[in-house]
PDB file of N, CA and C in Angstrom:
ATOM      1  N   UNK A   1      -9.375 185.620  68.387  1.00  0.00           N
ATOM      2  CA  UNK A   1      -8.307 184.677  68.635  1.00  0.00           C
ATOM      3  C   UNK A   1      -8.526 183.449  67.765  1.00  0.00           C
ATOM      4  N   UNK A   2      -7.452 183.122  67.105  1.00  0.00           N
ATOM      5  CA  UNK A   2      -7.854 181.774  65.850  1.00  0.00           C
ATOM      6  C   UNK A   2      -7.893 180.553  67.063  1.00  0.00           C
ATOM      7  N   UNK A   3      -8.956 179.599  66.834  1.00  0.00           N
ATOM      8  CA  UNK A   3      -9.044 178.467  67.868  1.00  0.00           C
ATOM      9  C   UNK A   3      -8.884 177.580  66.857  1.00  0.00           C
ATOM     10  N   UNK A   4      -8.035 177.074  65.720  1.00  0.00           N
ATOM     11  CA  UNK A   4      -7.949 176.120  65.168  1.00  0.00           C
ATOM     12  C   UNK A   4      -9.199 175.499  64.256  1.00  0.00           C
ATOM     13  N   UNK A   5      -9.557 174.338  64.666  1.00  0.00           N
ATOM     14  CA  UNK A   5     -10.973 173.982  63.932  1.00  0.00           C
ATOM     15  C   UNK A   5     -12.184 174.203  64.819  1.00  0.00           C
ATOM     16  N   UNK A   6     -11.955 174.977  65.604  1.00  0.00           N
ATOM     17  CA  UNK A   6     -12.636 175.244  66.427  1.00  0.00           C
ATOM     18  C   UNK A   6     -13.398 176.180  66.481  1.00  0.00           C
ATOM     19  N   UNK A   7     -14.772 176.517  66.494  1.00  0.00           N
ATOM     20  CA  UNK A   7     -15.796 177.480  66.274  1.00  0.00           C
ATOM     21  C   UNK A   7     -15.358 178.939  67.161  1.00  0.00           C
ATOM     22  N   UNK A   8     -15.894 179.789  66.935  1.00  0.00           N
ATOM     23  CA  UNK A   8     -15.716 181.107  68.077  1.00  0.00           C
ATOM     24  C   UNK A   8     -16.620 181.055  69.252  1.00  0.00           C
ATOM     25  N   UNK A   9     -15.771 180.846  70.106  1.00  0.00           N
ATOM     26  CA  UNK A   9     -16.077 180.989  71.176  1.00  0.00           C
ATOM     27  C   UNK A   9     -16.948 179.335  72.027  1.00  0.00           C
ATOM     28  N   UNK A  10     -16.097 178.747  71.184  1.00  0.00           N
ATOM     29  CA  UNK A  10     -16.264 176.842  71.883  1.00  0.00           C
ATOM     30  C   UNK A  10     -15.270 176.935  72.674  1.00  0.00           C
ATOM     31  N   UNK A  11     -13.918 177.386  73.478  1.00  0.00           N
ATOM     32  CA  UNK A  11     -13.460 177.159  74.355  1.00  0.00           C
ATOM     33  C   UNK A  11     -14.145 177.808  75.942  1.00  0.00           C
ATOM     34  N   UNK A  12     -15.055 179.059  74.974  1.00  0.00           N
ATOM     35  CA  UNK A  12     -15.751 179.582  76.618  1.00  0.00           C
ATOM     36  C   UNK A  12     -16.998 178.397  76.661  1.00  0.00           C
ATOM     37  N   UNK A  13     -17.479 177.563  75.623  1.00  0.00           N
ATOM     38  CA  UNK A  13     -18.618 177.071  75.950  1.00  0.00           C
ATOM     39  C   UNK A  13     -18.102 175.603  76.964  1.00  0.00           C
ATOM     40  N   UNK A  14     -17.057 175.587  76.691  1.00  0.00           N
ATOM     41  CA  UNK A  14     -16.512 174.354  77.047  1.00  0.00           C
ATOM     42  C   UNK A  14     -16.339 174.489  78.449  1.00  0.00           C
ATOM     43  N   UNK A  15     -15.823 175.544  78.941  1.00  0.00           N
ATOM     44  CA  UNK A  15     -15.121 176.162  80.341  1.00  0.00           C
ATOM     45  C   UNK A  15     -16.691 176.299  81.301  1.00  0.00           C
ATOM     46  N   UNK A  16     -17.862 176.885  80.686  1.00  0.00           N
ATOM     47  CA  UNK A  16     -19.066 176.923  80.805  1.00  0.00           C
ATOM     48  C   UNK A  16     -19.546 176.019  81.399  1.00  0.00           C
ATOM     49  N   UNK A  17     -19.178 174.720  80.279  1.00  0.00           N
ATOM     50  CA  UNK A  17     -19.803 173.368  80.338  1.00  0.00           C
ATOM     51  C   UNK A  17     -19.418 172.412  81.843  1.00  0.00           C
ATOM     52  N   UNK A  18     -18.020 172.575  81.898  1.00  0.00           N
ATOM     53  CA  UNK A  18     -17.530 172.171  82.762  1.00  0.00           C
ATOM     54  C   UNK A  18     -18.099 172.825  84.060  1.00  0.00           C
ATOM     55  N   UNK A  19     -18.201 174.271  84.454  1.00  0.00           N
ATOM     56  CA  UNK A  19     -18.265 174.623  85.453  1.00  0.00           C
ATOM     57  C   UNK A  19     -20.091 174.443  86.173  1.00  0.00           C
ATOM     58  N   UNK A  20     -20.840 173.818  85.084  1.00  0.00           N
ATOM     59  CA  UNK A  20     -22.246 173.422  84.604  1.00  0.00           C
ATOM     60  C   UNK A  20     -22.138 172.486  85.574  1.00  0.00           C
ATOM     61  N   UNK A  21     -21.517 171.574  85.305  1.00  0.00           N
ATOM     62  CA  UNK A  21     -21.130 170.018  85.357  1.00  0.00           C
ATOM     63  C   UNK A  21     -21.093 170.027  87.174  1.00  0.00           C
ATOM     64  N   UNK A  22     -19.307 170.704  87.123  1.00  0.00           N
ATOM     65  CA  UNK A  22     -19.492 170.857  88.587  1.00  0.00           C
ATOM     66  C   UNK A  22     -20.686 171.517  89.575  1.00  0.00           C
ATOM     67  N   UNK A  23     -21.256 172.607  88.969  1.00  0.00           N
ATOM     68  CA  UNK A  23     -21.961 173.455  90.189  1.00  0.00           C
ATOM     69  C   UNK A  23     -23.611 171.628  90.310  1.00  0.00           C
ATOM     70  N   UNK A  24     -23.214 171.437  89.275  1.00  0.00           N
ATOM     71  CA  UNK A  24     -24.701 169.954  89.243  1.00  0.00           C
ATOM     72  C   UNK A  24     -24.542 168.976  90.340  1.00  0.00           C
ATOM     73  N   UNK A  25     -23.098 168.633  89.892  1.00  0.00           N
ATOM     74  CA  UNK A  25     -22.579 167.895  90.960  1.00  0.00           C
ATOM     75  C   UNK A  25     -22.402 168.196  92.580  1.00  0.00           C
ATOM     76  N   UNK A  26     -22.226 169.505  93.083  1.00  0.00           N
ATOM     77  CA  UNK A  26     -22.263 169.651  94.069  1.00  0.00           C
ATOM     78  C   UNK A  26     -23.766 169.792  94.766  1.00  0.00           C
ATOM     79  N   UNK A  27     -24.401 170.017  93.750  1.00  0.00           N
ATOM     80  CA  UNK A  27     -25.734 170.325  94.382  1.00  0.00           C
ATOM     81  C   UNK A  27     -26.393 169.132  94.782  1.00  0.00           C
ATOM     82  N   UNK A  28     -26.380 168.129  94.043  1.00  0.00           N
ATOM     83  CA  UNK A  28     -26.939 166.514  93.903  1.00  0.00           C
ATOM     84  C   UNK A  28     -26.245 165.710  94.772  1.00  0.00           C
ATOM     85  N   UNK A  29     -25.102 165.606  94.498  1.00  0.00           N
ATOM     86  CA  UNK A  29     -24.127 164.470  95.535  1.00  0.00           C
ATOM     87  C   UNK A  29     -23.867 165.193  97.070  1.00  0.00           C
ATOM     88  N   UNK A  30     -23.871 164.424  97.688  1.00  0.00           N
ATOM     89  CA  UNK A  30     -23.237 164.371  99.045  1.00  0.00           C
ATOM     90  C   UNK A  30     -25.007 164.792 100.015  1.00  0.00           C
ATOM     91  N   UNK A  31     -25.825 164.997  99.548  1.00  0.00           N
ATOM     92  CA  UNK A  31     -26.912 164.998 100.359  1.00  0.00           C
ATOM     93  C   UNK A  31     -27.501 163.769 100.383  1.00  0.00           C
ATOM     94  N   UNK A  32     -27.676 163.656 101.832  1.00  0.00           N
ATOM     95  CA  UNK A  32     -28.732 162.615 102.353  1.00  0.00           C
ATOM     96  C   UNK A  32     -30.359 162.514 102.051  1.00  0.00           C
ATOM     97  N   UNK A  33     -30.860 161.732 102.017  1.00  0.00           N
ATOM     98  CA  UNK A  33     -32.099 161.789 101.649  1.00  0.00           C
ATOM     99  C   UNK A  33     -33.085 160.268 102.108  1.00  0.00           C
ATOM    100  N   UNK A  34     -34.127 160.251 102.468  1.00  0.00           N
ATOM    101  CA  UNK A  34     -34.811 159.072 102.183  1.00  0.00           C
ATOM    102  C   UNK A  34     -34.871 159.237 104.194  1.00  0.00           C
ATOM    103  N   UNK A  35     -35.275 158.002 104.935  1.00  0.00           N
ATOM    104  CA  UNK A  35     -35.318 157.715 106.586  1.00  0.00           C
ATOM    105  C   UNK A  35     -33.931 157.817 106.783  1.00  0.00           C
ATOM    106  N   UNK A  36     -33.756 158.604 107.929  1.00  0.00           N
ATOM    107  CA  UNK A  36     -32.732 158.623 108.458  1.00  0.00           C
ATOM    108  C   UNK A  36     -32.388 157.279 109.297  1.00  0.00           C
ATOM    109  N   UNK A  37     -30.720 156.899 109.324  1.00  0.00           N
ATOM    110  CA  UNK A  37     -30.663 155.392 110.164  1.00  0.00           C
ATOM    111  C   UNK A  37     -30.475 155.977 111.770  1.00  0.00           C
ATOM    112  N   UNK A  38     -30.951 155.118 112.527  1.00  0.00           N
ATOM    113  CA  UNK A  38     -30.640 155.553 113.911  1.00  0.00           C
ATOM    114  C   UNK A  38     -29.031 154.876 114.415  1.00  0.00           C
ATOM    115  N   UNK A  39     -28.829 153.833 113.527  1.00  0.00           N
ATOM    116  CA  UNK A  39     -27.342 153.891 113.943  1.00  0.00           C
ATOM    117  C   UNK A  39     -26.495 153.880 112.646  1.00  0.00           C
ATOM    118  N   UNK A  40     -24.812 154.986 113.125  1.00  0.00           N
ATOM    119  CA  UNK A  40     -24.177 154.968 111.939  1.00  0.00           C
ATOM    120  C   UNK A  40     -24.114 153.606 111.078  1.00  0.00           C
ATOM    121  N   UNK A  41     -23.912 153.847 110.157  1.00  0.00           N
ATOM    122  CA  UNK A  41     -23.397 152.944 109.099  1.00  0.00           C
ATOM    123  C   UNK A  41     -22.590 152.186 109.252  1.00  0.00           C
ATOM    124  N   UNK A  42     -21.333 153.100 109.840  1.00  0.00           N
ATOM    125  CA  UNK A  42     -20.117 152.657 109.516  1.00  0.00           C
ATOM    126  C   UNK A  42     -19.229 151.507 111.069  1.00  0.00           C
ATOM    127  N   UNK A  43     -19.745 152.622 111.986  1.00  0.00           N
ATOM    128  CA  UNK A  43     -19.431 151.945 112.860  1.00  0.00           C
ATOM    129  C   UNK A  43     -20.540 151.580 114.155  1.00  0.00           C
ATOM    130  N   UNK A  44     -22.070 151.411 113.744  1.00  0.00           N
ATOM    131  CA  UNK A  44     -22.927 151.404 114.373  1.00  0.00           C
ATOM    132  C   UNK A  44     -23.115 152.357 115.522  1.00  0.00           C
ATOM    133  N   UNK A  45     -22.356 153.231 116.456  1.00  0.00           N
ATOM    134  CA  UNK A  45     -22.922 154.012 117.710  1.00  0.00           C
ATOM    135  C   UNK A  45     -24.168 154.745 117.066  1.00  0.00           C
ATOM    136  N   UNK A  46     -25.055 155.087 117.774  1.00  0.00           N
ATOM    137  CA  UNK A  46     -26.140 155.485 117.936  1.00  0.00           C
ATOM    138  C   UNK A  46     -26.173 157.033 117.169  1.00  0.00           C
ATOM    139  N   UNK A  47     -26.945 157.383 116.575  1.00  0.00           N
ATOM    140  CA  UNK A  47     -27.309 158.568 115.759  1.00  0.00           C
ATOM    141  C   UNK A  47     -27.939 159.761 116.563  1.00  0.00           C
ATOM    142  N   UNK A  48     -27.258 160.585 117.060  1.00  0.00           N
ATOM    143  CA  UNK A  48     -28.576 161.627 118.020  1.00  0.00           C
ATOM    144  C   UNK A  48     -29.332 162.110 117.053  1.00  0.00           C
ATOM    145  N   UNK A  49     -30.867 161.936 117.928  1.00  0.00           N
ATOM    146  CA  UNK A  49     -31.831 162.853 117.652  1.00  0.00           C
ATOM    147  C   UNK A  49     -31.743 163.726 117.142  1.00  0.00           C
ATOM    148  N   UNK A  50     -31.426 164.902 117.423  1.00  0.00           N
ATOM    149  CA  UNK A  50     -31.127 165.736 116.777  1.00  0.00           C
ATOM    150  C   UNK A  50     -30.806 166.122 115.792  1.00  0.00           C
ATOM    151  N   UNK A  51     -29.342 165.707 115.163  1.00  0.00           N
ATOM    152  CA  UNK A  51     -29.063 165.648 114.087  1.00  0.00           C
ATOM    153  C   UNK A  51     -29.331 164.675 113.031  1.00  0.00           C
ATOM    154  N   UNK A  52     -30.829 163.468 113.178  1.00  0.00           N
ATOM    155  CA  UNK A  52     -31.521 162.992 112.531  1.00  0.00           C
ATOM    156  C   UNK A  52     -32.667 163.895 111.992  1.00  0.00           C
ATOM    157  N   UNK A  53     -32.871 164.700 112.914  1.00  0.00           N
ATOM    158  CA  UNK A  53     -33.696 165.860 112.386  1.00  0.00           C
ATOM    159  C   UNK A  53     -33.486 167.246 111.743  1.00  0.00           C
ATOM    160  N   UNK A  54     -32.126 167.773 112.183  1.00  0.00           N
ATOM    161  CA  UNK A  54     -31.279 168.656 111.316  1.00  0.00           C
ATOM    162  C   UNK A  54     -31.061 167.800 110.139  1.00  0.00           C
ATOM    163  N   UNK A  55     -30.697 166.734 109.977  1.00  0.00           N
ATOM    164  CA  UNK A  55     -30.053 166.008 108.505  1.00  0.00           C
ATOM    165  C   UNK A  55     -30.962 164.833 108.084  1.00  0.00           C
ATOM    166  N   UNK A  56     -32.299 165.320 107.628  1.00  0.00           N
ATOM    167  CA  UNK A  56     -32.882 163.955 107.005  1.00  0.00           C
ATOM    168  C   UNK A  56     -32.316 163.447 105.957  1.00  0.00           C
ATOM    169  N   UNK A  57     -32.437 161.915 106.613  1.00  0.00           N
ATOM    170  CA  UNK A  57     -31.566 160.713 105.640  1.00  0.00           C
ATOM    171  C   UNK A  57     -29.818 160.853 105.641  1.00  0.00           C
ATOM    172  N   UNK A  58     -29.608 161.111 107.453  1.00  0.00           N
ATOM    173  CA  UNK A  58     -28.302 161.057 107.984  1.00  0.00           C
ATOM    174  C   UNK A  58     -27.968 159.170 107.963  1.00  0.00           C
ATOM    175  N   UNK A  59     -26.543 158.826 107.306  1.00  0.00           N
ATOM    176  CA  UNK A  59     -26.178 157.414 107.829  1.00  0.00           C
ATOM    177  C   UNK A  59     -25.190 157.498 108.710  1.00  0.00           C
ATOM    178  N   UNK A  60     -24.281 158.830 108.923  1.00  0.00           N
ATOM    179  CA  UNK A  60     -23.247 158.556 109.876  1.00  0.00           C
ATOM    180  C   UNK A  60     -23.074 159.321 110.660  1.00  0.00           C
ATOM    181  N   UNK A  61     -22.535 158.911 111.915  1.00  0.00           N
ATOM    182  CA  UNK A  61     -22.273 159.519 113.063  1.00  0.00           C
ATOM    183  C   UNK A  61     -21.648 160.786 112.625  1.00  0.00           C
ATOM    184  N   UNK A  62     -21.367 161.898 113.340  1.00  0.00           N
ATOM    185  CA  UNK A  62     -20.532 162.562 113.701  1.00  0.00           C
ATOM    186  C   UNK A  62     -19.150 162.905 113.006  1.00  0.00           C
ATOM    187  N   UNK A  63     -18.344 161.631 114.299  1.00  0.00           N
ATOM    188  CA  UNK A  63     -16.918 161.503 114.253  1.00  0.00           C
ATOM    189  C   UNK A  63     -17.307 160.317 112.459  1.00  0.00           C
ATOM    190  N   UNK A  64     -17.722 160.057 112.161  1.00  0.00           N
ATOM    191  CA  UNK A  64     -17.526 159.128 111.010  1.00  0.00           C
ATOM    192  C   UNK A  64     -17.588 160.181 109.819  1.00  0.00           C
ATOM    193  N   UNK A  65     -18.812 160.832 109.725  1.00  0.00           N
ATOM    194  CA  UNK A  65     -18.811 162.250 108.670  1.00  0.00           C
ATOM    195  C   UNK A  65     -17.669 162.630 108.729  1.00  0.00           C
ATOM    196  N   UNK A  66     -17.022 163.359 109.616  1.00  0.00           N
ATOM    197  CA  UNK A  66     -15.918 164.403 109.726  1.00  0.00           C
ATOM    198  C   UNK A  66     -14.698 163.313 109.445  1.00  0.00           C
ATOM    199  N   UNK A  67     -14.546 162.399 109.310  1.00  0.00           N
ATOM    200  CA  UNK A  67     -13.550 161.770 108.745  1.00  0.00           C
ATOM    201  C   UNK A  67     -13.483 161.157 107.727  1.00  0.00           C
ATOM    202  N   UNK A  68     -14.524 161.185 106.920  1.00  0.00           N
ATOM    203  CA  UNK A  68     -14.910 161.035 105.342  1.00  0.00           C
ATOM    204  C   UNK A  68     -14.990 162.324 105.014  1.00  0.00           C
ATOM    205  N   UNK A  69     -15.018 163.711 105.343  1.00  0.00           N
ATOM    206  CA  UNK A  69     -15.104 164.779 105.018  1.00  0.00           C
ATOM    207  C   UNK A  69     -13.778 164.866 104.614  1.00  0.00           C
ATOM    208  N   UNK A  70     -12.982 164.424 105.612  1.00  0.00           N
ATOM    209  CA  UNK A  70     -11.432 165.255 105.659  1.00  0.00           C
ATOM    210  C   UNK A  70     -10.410 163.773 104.256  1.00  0.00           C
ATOM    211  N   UNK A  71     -10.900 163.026 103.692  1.00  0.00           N
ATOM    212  CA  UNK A  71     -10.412 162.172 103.099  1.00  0.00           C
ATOM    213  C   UNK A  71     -10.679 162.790 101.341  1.00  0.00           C
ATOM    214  N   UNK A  72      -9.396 162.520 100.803  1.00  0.00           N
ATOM    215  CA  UNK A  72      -9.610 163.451  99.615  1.00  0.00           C
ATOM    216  C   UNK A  72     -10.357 162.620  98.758  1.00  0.00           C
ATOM    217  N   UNK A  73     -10.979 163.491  97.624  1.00  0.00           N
ATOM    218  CA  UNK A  73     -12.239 162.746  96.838  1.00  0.00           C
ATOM    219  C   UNK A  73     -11.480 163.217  95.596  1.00  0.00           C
ATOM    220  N   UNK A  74     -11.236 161.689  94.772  1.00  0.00           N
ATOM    221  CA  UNK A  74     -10.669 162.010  93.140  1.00  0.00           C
ATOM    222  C   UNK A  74     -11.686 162.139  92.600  1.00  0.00           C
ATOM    223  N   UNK A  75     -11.252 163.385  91.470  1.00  0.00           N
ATOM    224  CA  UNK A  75     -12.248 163.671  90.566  1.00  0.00           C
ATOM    225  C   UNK A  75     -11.913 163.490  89.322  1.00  0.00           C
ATOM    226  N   UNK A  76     -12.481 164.116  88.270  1.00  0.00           N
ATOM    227  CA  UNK A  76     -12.433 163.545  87.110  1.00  0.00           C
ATOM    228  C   UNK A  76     -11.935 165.170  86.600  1.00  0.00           C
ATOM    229  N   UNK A  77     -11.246 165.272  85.160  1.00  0.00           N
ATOM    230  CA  UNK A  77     -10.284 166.426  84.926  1.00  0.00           C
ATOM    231  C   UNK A  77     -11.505 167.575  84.245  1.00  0.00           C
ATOM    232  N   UNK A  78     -10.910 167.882  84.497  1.00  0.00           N
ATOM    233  CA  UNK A  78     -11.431 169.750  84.262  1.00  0.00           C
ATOM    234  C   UNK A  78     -12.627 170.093  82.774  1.00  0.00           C
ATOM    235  N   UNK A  79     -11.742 168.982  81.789  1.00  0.00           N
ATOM    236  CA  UNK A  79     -12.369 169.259  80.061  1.00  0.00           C
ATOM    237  C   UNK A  79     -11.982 167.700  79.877  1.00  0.00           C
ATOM    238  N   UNK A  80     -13.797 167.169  80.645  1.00  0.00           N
ATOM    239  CA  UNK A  80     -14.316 165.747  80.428  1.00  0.00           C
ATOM    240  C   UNK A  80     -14.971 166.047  78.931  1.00  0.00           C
ATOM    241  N   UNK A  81     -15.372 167.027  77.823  1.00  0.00           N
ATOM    242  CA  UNK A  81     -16.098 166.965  77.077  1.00  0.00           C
ATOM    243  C   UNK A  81     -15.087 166.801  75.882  1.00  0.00           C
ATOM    244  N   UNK A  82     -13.838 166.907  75.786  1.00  0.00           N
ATOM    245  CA  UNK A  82     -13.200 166.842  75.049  1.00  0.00           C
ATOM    246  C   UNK A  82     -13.397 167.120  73.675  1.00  0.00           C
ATOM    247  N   UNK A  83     -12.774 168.504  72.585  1.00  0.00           N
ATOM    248  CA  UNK A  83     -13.499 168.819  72.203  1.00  0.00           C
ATOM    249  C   UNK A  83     -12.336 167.952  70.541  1.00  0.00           C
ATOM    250  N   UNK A  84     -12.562 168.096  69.724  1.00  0.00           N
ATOM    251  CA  UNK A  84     -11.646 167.459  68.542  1.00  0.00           C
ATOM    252  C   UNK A  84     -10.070 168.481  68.317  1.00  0.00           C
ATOM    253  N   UNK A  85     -10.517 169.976  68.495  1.00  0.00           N
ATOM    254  CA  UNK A  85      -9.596 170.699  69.001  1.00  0.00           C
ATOM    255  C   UNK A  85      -8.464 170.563  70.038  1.00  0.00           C
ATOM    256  N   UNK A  86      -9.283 170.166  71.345  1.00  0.00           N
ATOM    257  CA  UNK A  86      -7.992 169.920  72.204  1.00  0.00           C
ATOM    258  C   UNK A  86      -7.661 168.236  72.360  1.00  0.00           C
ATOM    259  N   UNK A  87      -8.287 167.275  71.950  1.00  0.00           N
ATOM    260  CA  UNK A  87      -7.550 166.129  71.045  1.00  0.00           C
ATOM    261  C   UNK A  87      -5.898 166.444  70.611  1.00  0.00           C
ATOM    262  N   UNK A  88      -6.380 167.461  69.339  1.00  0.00           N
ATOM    263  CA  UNK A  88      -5.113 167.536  68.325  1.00  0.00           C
ATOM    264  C   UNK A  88      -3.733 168.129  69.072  1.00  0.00           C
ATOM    265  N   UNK A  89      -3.789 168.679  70.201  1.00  0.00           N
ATOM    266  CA  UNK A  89      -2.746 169.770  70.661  1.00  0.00           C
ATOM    267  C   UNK A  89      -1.494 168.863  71.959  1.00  0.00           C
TER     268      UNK A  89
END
């Protein structure tokens, strides 16, 4: 397939790259880490036991997680590497 000025097979490295990017990102972000707080963050009630110990380096309650869960998260587009190829098009 002619890719323009574009090498063979830089649109799979690109698609690659990206999906690199994401699987990094999910693995790294959104985990807790470090002492867990005994009270949420957000709205101070108390942290159970429990799930200070299921989730080391928990900051929020419960009902506070599950409503930052359900709030949509903007991301950034698909082909951040931008290649000089898809520039021109």
């Amino acid at each position: 397939m002619a890719g323009g000025w574009a090498r063979d097979g830089a649109v799979n490295e690109q698609i690659e790259a990206s999906i690199e990017d994401e699987l990094l990102r999910l693995r790294t972000t959104g985990r807790p880490r470090g002492e867990s707080l005994t009270h949420c963050a957000e709205c101070e009630e108390p942290i159970p036991e429990a799930r200070r110990q299921a989730i080391p380096g928990v900051r929020l309650c419960i009902e506070c997680q599950t409503e930052r869960d359900r709030a949509p998260v903007a991301r950034g587009g698909i082909n951040r590497r931008g290649s000089k190829d898809s520039q021109l098009k």
